[in-house]
PDB file of N, CA and C in Angstrom:
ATOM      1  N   UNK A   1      -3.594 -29.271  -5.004  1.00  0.00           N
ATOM      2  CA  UNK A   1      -2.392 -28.483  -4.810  1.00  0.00           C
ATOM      3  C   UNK A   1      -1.192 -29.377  -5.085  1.00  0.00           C
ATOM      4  N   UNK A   2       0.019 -28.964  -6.093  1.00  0.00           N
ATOM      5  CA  UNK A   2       0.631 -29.624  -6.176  1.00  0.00           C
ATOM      6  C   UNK A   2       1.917 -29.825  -5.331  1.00  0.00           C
ATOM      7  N   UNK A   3       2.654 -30.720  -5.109  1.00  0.00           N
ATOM      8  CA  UNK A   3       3.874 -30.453  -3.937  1.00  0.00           C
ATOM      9  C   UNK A   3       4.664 -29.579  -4.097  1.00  0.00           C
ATOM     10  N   UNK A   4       5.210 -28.821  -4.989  1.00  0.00           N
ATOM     11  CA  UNK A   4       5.634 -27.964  -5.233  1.00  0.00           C
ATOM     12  C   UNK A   4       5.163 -26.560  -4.016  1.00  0.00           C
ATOM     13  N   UNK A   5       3.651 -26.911  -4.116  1.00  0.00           N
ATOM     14  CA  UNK A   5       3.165 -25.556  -3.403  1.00  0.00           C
ATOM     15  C   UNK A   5       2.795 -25.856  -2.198  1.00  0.00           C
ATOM     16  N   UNK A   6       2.824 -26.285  -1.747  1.00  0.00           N
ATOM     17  CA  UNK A   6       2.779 -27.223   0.121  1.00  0.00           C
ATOM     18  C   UNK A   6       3.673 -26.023   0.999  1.00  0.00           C
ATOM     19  N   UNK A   7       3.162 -25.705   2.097  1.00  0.00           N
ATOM     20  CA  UNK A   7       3.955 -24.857   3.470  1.00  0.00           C
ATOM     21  C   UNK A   7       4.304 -23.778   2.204  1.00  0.00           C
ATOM     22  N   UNK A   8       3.862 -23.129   1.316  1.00  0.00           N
ATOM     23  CA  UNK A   8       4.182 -21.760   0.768  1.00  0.00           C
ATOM     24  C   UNK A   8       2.876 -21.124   1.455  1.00  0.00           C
ATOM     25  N   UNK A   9       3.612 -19.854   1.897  1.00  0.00           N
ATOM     26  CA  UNK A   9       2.433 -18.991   3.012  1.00  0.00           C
ATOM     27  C   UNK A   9       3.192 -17.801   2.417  1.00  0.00           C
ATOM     28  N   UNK A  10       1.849 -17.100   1.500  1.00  0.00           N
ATOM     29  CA  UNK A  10       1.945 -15.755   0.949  1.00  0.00           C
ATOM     30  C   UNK A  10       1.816 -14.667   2.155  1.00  0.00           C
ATOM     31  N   UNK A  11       1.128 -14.634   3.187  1.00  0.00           N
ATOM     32  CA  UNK A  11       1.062 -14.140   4.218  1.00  0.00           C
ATOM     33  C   UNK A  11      -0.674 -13.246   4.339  1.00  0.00           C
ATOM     34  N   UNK A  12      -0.938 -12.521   5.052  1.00  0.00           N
ATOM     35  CA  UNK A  12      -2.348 -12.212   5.282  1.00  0.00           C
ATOM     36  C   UNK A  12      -2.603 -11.379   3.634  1.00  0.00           C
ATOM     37  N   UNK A  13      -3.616 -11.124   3.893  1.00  0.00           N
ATOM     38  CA  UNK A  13      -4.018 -10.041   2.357  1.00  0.00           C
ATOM     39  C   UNK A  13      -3.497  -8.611   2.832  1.00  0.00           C
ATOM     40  N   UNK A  14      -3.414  -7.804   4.131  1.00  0.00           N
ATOM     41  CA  UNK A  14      -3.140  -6.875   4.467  1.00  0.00           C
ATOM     42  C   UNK A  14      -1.684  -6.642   3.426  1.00  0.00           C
ATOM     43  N   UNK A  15      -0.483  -7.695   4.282  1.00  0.00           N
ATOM     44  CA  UNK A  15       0.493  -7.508   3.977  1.00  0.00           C
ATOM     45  C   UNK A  15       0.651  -7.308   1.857  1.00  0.00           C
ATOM     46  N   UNK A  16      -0.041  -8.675   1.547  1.00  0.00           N
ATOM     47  CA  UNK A  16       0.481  -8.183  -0.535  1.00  0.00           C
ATOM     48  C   UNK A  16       0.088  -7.126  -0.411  1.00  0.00           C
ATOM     49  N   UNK A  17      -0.903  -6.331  -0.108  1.00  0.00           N
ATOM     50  CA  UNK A  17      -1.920  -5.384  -0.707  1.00  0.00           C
ATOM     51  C   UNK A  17      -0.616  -4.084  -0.535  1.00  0.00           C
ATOM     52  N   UNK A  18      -0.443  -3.948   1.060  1.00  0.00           N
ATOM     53  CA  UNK A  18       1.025  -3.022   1.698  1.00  0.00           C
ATOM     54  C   UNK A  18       1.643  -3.221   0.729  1.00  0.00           C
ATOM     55  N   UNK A  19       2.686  -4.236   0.239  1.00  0.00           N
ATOM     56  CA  UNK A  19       3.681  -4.190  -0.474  1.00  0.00           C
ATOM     57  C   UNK A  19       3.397  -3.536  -2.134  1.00  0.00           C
ATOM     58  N   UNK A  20       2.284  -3.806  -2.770  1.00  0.00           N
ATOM     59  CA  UNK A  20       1.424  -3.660  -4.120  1.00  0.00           C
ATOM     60  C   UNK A  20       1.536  -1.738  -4.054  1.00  0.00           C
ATOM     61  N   UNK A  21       1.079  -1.301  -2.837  1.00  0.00           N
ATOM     62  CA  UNK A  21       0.712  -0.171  -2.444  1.00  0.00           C
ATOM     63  C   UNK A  21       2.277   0.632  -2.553  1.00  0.00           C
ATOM     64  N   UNK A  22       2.878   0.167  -1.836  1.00  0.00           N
ATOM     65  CA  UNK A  22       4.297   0.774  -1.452  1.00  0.00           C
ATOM     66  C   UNK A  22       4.783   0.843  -3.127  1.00  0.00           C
ATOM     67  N   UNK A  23       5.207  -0.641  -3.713  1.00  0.00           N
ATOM     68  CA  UNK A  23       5.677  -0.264  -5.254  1.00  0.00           C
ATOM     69  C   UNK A  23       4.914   0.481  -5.986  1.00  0.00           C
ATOM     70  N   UNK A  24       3.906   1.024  -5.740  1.00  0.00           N
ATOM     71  CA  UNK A  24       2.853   1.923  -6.464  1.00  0.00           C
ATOM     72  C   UNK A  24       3.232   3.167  -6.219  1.00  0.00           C
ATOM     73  N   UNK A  25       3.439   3.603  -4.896  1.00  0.00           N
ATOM     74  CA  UNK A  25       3.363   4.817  -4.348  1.00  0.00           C
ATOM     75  C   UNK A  25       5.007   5.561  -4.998  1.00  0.00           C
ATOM     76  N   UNK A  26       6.230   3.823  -4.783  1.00  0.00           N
ATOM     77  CA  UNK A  26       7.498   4.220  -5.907  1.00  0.00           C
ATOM     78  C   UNK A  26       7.229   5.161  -6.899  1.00  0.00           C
ATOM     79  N   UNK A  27       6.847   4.162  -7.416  1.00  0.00           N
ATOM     80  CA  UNK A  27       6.814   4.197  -9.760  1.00  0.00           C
ATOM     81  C   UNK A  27       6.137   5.497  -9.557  1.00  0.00           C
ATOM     82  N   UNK A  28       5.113   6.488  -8.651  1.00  0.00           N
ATOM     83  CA  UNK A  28       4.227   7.100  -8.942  1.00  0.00           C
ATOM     84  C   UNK A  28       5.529   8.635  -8.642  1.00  0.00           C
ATOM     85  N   UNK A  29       6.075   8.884  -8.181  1.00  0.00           N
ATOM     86  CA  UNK A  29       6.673   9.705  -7.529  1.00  0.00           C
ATOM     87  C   UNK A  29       6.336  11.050  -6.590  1.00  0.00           C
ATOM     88  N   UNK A  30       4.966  10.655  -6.611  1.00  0.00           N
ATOM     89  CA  UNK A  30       4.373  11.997  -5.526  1.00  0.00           C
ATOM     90  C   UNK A  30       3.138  11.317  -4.696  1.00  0.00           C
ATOM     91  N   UNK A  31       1.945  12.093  -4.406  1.00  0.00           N
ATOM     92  CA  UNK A  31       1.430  11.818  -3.572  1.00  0.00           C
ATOM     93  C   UNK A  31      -0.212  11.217  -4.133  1.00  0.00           C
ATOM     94  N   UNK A  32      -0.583  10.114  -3.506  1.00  0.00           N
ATOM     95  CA  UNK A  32      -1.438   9.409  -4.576  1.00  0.00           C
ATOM     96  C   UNK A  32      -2.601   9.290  -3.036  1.00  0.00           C
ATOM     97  N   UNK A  33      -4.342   9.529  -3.899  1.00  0.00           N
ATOM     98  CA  UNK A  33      -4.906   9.595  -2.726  1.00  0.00           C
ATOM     99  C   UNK A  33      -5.264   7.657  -2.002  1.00  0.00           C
ATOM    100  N   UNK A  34      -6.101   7.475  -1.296  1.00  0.00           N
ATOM    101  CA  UNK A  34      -6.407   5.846  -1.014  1.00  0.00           C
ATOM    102  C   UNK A  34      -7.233   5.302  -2.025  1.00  0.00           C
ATOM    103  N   UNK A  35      -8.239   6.477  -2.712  1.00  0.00           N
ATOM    104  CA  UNK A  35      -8.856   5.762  -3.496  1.00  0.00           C
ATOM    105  C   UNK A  35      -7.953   5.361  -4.874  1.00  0.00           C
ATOM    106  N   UNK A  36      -7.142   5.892  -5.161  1.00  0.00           N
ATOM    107  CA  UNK A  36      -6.051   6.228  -6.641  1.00  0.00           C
ATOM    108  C   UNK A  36      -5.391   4.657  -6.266  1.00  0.00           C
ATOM    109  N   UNK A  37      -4.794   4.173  -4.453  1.00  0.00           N
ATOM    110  CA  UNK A  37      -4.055   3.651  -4.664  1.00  0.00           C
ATOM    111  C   UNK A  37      -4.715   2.090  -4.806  1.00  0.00           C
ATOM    112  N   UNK A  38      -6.364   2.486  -4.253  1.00  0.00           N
ATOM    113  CA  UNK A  38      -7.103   0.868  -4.196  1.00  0.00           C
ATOM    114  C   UNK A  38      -7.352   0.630  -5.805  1.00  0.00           C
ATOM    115  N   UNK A  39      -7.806   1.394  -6.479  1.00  0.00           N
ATOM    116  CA  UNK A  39      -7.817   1.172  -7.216  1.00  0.00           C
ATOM    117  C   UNK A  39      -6.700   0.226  -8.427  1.00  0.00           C
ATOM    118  N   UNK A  40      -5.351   0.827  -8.008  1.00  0.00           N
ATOM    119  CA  UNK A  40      -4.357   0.053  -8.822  1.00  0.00           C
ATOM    120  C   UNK A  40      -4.135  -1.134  -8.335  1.00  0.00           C
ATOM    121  N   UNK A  41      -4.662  -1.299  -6.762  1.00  0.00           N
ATOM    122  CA  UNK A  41      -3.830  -2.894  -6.561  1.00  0.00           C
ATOM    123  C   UNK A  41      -5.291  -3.765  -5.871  1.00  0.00           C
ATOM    124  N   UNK A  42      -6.291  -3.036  -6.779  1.00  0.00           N
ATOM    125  CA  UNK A  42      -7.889  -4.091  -6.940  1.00  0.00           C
ATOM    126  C   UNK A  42      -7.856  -4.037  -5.181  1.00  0.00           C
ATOM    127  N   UNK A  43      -8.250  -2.768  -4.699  1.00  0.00           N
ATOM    128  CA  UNK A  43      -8.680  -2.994  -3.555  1.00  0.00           C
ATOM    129  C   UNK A  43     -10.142  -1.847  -3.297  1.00  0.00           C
ATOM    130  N   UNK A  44     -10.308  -2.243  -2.184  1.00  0.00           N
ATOM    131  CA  UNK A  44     -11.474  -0.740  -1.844  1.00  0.00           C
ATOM    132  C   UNK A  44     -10.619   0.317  -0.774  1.00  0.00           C
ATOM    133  N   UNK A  45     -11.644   1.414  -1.138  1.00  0.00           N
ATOM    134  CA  UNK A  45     -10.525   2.691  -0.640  1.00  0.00           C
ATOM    135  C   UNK A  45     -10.776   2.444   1.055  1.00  0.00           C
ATOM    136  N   UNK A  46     -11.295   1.993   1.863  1.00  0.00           N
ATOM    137  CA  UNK A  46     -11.767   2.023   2.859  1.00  0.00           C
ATOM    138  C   UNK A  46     -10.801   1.114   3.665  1.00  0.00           C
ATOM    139  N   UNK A  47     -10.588  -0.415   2.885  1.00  0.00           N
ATOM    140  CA  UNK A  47      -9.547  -0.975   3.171  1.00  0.00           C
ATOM    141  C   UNK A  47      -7.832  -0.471   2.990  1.00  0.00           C
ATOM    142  N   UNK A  48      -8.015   0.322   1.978  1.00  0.00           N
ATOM    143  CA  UNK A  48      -6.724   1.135   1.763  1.00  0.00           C
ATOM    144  C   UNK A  48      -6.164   1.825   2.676  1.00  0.00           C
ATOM    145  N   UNK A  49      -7.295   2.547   3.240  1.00  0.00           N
ATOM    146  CA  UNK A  49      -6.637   3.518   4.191  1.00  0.00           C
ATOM    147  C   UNK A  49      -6.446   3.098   5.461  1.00  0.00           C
ATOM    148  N   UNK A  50      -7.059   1.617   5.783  1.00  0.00           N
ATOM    149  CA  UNK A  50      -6.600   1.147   6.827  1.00  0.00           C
ATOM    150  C   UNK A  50      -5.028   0.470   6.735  1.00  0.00           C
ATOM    151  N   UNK A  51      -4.676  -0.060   5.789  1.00  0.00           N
ATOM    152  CA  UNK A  51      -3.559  -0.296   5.316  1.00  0.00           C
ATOM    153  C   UNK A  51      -2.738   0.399   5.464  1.00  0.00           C
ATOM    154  N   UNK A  52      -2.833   1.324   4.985  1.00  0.00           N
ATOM    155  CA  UNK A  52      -2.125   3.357   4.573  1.00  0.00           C
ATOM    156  C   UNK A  52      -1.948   3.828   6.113  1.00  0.00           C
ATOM    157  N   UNK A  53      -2.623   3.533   6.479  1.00  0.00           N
ATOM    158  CA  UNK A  53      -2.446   3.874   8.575  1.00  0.00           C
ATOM    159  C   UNK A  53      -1.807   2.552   9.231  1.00  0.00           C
ATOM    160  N   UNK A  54      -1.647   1.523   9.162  1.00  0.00           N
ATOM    161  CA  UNK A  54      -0.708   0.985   9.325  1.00  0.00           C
ATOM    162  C   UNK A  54       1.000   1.372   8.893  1.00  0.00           C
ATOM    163  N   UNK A  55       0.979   1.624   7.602  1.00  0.00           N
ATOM    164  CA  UNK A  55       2.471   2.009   6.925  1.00  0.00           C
ATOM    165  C   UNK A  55       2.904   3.252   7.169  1.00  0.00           C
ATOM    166  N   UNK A  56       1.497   4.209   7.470  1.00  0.00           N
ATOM    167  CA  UNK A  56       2.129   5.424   7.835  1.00  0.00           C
ATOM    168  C   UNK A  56       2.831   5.242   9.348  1.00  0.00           C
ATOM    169  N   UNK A  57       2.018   4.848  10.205  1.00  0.00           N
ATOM    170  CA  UNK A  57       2.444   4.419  11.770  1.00  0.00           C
ATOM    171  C   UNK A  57       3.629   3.263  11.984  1.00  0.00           C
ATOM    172  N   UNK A  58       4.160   3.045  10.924  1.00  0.00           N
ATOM    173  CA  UNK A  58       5.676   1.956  11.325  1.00  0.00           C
ATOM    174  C   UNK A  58       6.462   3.315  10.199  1.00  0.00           C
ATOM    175  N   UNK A  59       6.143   4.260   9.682  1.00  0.00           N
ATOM    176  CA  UNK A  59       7.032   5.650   9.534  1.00  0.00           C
ATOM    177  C   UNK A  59       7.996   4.764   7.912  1.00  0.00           C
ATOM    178  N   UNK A  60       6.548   4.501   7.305  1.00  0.00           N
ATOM    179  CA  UNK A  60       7.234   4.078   5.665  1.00  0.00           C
ATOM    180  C   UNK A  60       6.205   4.891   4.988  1.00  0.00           C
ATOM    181  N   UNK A  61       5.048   5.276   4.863  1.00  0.00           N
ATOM    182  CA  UNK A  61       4.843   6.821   4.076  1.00  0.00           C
ATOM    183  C   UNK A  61       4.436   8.086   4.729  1.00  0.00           C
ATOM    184  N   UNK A  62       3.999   9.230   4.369  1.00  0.00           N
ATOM    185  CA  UNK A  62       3.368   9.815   5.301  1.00  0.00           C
ATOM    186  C   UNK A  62       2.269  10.379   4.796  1.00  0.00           C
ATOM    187  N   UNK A  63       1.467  10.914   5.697  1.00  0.00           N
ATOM    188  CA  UNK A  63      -0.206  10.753   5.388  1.00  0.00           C
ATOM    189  C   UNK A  63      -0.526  12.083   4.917  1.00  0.00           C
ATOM    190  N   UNK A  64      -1.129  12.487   4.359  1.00  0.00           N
ATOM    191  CA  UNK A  64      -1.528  14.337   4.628  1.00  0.00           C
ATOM    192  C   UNK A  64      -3.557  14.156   4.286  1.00  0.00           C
ATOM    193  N   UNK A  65      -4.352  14.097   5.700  1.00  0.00           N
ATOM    194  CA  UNK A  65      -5.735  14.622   5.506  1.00  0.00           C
ATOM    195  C   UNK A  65      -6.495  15.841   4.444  1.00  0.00           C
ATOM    196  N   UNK A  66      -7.636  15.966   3.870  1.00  0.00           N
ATOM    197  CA  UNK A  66      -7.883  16.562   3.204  1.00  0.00           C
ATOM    198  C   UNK A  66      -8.471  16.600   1.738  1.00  0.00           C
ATOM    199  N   UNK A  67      -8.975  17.499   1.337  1.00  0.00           N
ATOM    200  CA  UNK A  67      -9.602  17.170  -0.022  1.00  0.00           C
ATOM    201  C   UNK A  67      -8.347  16.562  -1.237  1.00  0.00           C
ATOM    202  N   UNK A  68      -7.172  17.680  -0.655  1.00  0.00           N
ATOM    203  CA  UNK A  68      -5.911  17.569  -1.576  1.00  0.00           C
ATOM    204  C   UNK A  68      -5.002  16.333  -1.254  1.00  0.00           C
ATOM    205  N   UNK A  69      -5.301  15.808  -0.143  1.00  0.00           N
ATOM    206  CA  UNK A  69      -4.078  14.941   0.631  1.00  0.00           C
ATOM    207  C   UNK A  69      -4.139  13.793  -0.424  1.00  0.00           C
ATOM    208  N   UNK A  70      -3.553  13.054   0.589  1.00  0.00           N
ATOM    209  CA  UNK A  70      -2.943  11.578  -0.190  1.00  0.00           C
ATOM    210  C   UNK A  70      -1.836  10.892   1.455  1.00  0.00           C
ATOM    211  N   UNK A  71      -1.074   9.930   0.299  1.00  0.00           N
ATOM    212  CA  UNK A  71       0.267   9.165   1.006  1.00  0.00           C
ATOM    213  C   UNK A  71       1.016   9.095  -0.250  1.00  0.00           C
ATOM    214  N   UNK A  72       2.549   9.329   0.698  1.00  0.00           N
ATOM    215  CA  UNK A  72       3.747   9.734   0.325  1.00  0.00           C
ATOM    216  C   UNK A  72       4.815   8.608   0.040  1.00  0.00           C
ATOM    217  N   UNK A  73       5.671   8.360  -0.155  1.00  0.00           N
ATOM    218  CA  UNK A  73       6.526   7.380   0.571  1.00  0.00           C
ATOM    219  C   UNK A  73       7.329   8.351   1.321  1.00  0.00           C
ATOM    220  N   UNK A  74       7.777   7.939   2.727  1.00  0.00           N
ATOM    221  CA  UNK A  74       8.664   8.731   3.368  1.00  0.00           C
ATOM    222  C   UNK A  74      10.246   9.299   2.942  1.00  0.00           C
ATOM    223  N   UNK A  75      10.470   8.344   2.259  1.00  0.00           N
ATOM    224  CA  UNK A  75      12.208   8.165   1.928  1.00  0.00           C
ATOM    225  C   UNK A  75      11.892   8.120   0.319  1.00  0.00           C
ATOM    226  N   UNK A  76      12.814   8.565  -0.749  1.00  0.00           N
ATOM    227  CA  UNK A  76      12.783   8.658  -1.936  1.00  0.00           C
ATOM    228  C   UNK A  76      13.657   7.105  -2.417  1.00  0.00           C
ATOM    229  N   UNK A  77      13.131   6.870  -3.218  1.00  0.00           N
ATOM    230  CA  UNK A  77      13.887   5.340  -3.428  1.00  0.00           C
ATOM    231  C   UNK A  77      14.532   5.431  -4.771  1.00  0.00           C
ATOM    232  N   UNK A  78      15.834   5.037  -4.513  1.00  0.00           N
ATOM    233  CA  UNK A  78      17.246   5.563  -5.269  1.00  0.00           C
ATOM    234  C   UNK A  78      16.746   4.368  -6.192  1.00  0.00           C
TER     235      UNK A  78
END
């Protein structure tokens, strides 16, 4: 490792994956299911939706159950 990269802390995998997810759920403009979203940011859908229930429960997307459902982003991003 070179010194350059010393005390750099990307943070847990939960968190990139959240953030990967969130700019996804942007660019996408509607409602994308867990498997649609593991897929774009190389994850499994199982881990997704634990993710996806985290972000829905701090009220940054919202969830809808179902064959049709998905996650939203809550707020439209200008």
């Amino acid at each position: 490792m070179s010194s350059a990269n010393r005390g750099v802390n990307i943070g847990p995998p939960r968190f990139k994956i959240a953030v990967h997810a969130i700019v996804w759920l942007a660019n996408s403009g509607g409602m994308l299911s867990s498997a649609m979203i593991a897929e774009q940011v190389d994850s499994h859908a199982t881990f997704m939706r634990r993710v996806m229930q985290s972000l829905s429960s701090a009220g940054i997307v919202e969830s809808k159950g179902g064959r049709e459902g998905g996650y939203i982003l809550k707020k439209a991003v200008d």
